[in-house]
PDB file of N, CA and C in Angstrom:
ATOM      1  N   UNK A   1       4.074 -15.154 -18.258  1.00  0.00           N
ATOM      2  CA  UNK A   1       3.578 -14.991 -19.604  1.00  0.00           C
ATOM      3  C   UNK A   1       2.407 -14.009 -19.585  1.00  0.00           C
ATOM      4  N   UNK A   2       2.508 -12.945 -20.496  1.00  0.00           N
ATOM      5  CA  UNK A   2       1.431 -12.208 -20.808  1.00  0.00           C
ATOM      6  C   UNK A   2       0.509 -12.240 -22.329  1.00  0.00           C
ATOM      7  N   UNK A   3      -0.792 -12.551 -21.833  1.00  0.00           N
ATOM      8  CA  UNK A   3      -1.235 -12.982 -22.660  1.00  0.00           C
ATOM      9  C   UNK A   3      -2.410 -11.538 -22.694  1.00  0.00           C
ATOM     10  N   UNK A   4      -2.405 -11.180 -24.025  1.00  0.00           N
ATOM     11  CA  UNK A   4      -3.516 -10.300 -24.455  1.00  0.00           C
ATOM     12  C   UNK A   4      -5.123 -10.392 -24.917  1.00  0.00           C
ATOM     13  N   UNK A   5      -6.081  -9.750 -24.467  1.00  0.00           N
ATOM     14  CA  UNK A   5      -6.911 -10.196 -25.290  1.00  0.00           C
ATOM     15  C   UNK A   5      -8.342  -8.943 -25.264  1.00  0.00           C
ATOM     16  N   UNK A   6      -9.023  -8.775 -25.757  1.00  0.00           N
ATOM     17  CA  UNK A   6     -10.026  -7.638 -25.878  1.00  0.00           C
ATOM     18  C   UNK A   6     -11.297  -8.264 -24.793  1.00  0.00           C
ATOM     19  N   UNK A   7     -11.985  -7.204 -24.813  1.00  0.00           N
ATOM     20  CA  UNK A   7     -12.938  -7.081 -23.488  1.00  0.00           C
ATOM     21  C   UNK A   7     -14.637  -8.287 -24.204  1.00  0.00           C
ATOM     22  N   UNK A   8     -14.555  -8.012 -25.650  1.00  0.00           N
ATOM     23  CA  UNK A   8     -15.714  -9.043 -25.865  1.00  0.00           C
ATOM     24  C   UNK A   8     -14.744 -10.330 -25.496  1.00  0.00           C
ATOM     25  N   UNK A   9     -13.944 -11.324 -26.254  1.00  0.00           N
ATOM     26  CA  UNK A   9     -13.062 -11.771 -26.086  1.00  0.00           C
ATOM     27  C   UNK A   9     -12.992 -12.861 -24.612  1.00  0.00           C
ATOM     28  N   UNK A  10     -12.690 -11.334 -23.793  1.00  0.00           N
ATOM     29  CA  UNK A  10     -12.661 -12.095 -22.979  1.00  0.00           C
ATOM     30  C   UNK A  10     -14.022 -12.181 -21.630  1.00  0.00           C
ATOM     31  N   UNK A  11     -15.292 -11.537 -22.225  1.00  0.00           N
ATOM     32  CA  UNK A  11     -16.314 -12.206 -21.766  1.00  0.00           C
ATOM     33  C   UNK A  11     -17.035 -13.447 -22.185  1.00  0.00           C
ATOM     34  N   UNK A  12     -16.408 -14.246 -23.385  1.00  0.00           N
ATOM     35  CA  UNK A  12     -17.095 -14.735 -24.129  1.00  0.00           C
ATOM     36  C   UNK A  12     -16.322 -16.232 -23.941  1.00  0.00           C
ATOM     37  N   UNK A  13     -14.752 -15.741 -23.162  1.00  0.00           N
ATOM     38  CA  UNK A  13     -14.049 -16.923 -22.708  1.00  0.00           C
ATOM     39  C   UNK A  13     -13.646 -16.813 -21.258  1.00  0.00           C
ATOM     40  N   UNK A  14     -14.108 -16.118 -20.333  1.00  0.00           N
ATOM     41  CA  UNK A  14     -13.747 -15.730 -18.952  1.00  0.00           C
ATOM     42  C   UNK A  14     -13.021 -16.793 -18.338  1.00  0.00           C
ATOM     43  N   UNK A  15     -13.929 -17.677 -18.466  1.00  0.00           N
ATOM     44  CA  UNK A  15     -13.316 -19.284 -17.615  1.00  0.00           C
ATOM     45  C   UNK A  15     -11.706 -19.740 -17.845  1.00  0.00           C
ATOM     46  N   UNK A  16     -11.682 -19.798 -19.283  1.00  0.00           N
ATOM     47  CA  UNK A  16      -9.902 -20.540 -19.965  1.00  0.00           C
ATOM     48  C   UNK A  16      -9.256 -19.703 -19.247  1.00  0.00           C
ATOM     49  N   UNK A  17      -9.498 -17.980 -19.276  1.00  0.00           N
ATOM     50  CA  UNK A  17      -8.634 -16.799 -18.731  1.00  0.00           C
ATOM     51  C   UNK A  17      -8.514 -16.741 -17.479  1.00  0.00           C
ATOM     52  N   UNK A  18      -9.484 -17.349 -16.512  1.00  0.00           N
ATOM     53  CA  UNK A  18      -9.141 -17.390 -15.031  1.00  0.00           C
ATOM     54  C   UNK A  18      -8.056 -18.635 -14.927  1.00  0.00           C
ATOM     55  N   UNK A  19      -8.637 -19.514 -16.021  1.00  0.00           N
ATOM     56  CA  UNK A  19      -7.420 -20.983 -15.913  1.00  0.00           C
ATOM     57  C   UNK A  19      -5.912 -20.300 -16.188  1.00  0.00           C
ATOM     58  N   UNK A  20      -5.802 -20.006 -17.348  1.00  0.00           N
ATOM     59  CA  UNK A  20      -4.744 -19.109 -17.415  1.00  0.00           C
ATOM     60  C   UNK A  20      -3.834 -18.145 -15.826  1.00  0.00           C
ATOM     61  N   UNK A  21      -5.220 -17.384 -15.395  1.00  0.00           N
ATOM     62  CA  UNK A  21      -4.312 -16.408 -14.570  1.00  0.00           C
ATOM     63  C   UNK A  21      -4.062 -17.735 -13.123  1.00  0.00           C
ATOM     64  N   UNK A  22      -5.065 -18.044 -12.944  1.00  0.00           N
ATOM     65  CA  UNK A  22      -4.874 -19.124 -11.618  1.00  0.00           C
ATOM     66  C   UNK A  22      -3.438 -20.276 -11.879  1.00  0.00           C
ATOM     67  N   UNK A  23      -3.158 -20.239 -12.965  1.00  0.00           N
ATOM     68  CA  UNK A  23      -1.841 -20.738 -13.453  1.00  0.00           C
ATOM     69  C   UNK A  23      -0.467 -20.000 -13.511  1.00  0.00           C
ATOM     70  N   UNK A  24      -0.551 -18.684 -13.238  1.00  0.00           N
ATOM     71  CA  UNK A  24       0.094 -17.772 -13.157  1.00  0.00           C
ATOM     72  C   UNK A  24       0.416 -16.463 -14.232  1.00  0.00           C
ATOM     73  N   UNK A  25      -0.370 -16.914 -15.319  1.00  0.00           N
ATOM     74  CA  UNK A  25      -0.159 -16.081 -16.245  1.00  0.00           C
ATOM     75  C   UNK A  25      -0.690 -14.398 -16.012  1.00  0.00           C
ATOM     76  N   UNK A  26      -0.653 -13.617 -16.786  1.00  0.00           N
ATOM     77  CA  UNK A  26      -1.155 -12.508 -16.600  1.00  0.00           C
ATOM     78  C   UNK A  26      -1.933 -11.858 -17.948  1.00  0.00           C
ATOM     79  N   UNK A  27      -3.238 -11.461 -17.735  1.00  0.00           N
ATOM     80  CA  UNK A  27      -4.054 -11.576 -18.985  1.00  0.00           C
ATOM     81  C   UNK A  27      -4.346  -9.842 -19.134  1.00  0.00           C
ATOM     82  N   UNK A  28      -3.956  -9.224 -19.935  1.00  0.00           N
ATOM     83  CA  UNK A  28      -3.880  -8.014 -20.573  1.00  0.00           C
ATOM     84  C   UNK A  28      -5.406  -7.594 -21.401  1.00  0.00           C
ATOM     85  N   UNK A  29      -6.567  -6.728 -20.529  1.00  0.00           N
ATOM     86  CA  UNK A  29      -7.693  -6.525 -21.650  1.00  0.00           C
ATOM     87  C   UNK A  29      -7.658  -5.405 -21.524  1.00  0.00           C
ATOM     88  N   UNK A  30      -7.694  -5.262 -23.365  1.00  0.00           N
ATOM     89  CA  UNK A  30      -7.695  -4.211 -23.767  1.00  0.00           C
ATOM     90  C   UNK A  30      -9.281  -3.953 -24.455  1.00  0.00           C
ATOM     91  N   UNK A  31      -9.490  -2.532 -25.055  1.00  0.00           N
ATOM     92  CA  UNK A  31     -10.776  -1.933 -25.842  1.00  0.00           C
ATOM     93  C   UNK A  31     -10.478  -1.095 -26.351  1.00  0.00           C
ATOM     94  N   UNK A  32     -11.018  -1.784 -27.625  1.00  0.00           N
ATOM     95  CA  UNK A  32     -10.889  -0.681 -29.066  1.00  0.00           C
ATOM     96  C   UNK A  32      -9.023  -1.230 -29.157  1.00  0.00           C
ATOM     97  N   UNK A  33      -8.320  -1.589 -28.346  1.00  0.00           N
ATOM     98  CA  UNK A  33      -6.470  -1.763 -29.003  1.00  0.00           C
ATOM     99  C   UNK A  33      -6.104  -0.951 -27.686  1.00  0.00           C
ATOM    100  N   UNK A  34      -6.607  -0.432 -26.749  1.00  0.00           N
ATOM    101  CA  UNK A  34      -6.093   0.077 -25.681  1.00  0.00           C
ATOM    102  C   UNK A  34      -6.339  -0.643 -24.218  1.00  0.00           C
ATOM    103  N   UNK A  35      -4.848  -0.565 -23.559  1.00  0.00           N
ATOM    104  CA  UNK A  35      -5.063  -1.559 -22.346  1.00  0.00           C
ATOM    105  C   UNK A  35      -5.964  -1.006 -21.396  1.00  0.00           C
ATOM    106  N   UNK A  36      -6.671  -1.719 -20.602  1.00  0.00           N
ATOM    107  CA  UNK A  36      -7.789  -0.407 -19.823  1.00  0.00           C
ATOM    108  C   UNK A  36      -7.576  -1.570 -18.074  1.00  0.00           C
ATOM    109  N   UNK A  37      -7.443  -2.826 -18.405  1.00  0.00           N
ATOM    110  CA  UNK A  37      -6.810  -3.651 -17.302  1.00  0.00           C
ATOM    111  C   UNK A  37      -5.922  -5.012 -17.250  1.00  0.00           C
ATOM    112  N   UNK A  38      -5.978  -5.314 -16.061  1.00  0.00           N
ATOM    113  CA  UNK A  38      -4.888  -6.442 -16.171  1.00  0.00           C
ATOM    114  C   UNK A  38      -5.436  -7.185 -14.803  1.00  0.00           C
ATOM    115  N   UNK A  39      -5.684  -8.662 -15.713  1.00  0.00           N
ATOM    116  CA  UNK A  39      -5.804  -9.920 -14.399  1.00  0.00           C
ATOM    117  C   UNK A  39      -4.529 -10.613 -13.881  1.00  0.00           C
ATOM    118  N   UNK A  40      -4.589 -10.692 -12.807  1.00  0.00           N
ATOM    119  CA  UNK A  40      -3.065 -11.285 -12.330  1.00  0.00           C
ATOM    120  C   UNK A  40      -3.535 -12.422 -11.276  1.00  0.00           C
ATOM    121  N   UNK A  41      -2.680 -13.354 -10.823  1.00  0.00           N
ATOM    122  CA  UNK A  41      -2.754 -14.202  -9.491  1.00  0.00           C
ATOM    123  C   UNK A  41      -2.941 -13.210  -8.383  1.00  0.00           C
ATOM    124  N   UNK A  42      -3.878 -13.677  -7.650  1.00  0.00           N
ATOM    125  CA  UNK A  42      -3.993 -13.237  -6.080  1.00  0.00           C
ATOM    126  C   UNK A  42      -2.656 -12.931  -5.554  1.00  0.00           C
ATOM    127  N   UNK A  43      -2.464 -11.819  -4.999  1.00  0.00           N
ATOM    128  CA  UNK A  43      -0.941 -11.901  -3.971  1.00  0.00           C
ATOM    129  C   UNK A  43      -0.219 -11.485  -4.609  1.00  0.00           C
ATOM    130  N   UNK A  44       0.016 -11.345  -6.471  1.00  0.00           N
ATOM    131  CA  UNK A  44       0.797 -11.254  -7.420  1.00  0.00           C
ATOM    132  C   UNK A  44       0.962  -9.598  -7.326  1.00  0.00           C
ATOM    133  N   UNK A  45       0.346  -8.937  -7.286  1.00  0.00           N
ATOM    134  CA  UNK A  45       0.329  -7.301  -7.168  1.00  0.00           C
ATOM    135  C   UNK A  45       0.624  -6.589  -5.841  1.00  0.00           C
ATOM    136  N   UNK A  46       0.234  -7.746  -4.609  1.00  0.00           N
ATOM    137  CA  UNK A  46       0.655  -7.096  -3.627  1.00  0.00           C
ATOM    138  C   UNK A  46       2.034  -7.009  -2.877  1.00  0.00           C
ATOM    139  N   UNK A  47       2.767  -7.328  -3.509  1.00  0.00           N
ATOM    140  CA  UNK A  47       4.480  -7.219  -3.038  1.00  0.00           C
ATOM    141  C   UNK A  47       5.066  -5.858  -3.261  1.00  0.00           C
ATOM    142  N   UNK A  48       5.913  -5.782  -2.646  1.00  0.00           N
ATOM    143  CA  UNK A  48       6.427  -4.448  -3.061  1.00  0.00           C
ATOM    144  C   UNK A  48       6.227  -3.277  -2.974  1.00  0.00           C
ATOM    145  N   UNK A  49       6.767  -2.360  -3.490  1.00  0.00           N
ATOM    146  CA  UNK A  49       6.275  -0.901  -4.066  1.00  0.00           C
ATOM    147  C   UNK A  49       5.073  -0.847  -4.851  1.00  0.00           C
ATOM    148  N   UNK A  50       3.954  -0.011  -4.781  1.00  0.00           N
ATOM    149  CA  UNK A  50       3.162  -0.403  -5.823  1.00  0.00           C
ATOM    150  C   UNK A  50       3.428   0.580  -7.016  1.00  0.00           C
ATOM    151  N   UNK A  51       4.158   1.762  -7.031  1.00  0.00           N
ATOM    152  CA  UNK A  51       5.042   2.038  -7.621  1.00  0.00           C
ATOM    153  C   UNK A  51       5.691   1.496  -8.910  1.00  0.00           C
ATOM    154  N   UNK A  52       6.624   0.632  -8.220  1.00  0.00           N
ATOM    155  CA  UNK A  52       7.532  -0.168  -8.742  1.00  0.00           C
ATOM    156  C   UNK A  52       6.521  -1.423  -9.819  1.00  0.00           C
ATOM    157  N   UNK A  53       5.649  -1.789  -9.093  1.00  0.00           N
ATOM    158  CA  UNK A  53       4.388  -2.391  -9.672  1.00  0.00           C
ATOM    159  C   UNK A  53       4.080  -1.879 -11.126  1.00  0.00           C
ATOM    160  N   UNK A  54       3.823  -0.649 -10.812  1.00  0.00           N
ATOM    161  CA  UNK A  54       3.168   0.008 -11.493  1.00  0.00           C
ATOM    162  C   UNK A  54       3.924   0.551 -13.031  1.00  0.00           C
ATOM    163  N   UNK A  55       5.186   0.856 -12.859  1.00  0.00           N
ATOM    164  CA  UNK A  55       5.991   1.221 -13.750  1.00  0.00           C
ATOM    165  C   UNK A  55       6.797  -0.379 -14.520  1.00  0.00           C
ATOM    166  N   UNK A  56       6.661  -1.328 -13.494  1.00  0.00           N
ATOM    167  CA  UNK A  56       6.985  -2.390 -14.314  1.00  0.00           C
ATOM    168  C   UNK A  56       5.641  -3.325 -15.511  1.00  0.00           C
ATOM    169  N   UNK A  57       4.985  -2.821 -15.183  1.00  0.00           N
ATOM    170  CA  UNK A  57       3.651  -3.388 -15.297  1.00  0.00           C
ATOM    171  C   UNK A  57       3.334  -2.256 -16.715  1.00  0.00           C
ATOM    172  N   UNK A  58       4.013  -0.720 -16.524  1.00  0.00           N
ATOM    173  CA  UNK A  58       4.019  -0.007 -18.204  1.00  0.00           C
ATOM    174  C   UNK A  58       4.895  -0.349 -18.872  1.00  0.00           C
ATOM    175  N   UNK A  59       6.196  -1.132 -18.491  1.00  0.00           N
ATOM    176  CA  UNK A  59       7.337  -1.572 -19.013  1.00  0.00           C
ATOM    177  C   UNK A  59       6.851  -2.790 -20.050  1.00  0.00           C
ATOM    178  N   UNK A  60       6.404  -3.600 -19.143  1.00  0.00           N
ATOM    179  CA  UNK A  60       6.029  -4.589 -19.915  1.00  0.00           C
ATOM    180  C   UNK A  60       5.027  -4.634 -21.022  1.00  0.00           C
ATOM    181  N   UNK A  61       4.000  -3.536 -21.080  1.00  0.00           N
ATOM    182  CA  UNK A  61       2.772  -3.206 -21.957  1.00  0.00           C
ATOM    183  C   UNK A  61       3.544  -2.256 -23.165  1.00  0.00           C
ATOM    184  N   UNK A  62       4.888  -1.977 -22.985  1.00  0.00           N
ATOM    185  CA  UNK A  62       5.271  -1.516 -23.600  1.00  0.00           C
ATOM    186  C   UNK A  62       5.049   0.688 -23.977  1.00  0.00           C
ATOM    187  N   UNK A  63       4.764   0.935 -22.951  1.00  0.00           N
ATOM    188  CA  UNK A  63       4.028   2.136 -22.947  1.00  0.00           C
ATOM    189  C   UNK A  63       5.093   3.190 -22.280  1.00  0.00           C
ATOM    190  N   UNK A  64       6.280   2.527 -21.670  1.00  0.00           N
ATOM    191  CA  UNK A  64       7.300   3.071 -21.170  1.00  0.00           C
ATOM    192  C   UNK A  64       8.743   2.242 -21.830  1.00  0.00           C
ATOM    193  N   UNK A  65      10.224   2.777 -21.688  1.00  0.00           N
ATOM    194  CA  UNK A  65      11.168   2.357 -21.442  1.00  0.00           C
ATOM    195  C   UNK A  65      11.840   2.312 -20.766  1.00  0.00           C
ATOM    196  N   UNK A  66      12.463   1.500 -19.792  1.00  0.00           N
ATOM    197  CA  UNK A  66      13.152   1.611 -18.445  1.00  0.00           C
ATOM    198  C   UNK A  66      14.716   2.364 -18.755  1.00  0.00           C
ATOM    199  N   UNK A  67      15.279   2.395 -17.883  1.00  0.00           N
ATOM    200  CA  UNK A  67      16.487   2.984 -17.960  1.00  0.00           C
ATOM    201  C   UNK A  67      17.717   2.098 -18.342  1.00  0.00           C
ATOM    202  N   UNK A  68      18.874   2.206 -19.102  1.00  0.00           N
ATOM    203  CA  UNK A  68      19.822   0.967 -19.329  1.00  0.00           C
ATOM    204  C   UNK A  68      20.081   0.199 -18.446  1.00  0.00           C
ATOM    205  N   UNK A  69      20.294   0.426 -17.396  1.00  0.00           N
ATOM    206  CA  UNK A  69      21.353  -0.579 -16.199  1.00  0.00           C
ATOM    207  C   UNK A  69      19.487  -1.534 -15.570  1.00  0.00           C
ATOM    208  N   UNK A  70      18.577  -1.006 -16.357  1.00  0.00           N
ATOM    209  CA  UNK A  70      17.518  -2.169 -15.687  1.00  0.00           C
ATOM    210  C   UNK A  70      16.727  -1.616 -14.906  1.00  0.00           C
ATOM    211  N   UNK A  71      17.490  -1.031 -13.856  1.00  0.00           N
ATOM    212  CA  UNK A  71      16.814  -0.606 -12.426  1.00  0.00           C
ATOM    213  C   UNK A  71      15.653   0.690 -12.689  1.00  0.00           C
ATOM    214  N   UNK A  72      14.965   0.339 -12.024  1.00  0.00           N
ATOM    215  CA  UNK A  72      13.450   0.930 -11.607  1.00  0.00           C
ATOM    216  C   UNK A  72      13.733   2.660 -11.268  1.00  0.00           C
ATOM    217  N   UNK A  73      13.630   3.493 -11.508  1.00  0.00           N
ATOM    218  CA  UNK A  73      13.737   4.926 -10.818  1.00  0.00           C
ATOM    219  C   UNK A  73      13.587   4.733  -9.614  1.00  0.00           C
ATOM    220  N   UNK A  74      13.799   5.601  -8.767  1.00  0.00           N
ATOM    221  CA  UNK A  74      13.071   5.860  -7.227  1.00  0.00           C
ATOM    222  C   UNK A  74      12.560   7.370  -7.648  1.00  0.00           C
ATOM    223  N   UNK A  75      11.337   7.250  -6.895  1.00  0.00           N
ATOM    224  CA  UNK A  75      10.135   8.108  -6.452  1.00  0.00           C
ATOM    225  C   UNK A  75      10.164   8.748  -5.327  1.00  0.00           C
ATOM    226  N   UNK A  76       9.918  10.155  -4.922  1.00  0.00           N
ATOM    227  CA  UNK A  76      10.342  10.543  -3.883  1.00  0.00           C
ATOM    228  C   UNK A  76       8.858  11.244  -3.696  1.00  0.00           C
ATOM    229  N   UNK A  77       8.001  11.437  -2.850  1.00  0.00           N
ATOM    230  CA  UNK A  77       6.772  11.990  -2.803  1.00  0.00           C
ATOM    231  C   UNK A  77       7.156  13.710  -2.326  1.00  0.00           C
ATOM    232  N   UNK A  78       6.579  14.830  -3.133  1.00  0.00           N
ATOM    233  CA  UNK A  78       7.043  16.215  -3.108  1.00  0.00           C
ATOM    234  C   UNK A  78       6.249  16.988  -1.626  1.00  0.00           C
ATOM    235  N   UNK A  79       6.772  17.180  -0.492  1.00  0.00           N
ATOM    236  CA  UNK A  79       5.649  17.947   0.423  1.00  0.00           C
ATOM    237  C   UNK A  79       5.384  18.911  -0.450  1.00  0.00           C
ATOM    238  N   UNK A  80       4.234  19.252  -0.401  1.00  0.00           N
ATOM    239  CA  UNK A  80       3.668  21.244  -0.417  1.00  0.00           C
ATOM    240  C   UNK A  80       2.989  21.426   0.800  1.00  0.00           C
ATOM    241  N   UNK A  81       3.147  22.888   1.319  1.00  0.00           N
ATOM    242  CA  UNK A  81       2.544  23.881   1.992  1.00  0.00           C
ATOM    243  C   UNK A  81       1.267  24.065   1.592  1.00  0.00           C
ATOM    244  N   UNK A  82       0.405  24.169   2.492  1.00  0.00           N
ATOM    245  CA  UNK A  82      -0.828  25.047   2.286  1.00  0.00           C
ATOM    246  C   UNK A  82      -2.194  24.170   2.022  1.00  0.00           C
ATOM    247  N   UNK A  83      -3.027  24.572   1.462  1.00  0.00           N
ATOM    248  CA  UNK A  83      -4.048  23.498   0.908  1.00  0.00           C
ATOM    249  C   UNK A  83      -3.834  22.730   0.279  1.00  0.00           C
ATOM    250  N   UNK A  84      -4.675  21.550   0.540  1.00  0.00           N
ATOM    251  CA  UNK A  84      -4.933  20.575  -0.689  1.00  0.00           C
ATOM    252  C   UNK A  84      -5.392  20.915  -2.051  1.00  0.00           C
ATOM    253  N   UNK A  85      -4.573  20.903  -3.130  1.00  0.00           N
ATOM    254  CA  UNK A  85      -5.058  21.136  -4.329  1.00  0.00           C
ATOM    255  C   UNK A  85      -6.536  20.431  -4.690  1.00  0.00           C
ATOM    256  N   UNK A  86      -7.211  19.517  -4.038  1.00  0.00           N
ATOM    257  CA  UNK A  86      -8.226  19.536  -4.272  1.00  0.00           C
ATOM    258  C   UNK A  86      -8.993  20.232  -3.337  1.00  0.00           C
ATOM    259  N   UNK A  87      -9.138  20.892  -2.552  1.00  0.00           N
ATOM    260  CA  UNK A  87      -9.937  21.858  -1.756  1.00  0.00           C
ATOM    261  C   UNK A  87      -9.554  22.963  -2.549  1.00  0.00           C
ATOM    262  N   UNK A  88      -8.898  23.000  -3.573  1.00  0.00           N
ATOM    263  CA  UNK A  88      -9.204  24.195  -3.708  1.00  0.00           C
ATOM    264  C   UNK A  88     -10.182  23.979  -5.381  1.00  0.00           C
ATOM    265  N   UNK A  89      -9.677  22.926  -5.444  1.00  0.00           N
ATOM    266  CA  UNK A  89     -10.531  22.736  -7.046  1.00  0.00           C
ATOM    267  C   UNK A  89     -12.132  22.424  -6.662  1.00  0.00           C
ATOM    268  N   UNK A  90     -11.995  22.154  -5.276  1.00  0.00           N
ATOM    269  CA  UNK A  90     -13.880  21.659  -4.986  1.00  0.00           C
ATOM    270  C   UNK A  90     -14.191  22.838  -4.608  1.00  0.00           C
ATOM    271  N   UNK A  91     -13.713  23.725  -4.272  1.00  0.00           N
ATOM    272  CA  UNK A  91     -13.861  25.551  -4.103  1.00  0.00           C
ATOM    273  C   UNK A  91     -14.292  26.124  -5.420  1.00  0.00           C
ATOM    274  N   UNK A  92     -13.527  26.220  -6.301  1.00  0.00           N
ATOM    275  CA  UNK A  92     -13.401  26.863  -7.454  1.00  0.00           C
ATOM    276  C   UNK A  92     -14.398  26.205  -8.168  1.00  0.00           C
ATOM    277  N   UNK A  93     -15.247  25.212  -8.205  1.00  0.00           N
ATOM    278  CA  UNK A  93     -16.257  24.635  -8.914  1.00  0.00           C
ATOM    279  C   UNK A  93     -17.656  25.068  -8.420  1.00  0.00           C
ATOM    280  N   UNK A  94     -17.714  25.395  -7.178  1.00  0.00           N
ATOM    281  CA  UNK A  94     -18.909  26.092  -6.482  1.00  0.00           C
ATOM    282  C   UNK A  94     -19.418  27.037  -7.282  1.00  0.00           C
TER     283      UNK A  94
END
């Protein structure tokens, strides 16, 4: 179960919301109407792909749509040649 709730919200009820997540639920805070994090059970995030985590976790916030048959994309990480695009952006800022 995902349960939503805003960042005053949920400083003002922290405790019920740890009862909640220590129960297994998963508590969605958002600010201003935008999600910015997510409390989960210990152990609950670390399975898997984090990937797969990650895109199921926009699925469910509703911020993505998965594909018909259900299944998750696969991700393939792209080599490049040459520098690190950030060596060159910590270059170019000098």
């Amino acid at each position: 179960m995902v349960v939503t709730t805003g960042t005053r919200d949920l400083k003002n009820r922290l405790t019920e919301y740890l009862r909640l997540v220590s129960a297994g639920s998963t508590v969605l805070v958002t600010n201003h109407g935008r999600p910015v994090a997510e409390l989960v059970p210990v152990g609950a995030g670390a399975k898997g792909d984090p990937m797969d985590a990650w895109i199921a976790r926009l699925a469910r916030t509703g911020q993505v749509r998965l594909p018909a048959g259900g299944g998750l994309p696969t991700f393939r990480p792209v080599a490049v040649r040459g520098r690190p695009l950030s060596a060159t952006v910590i270059e170019d800022r000098r």
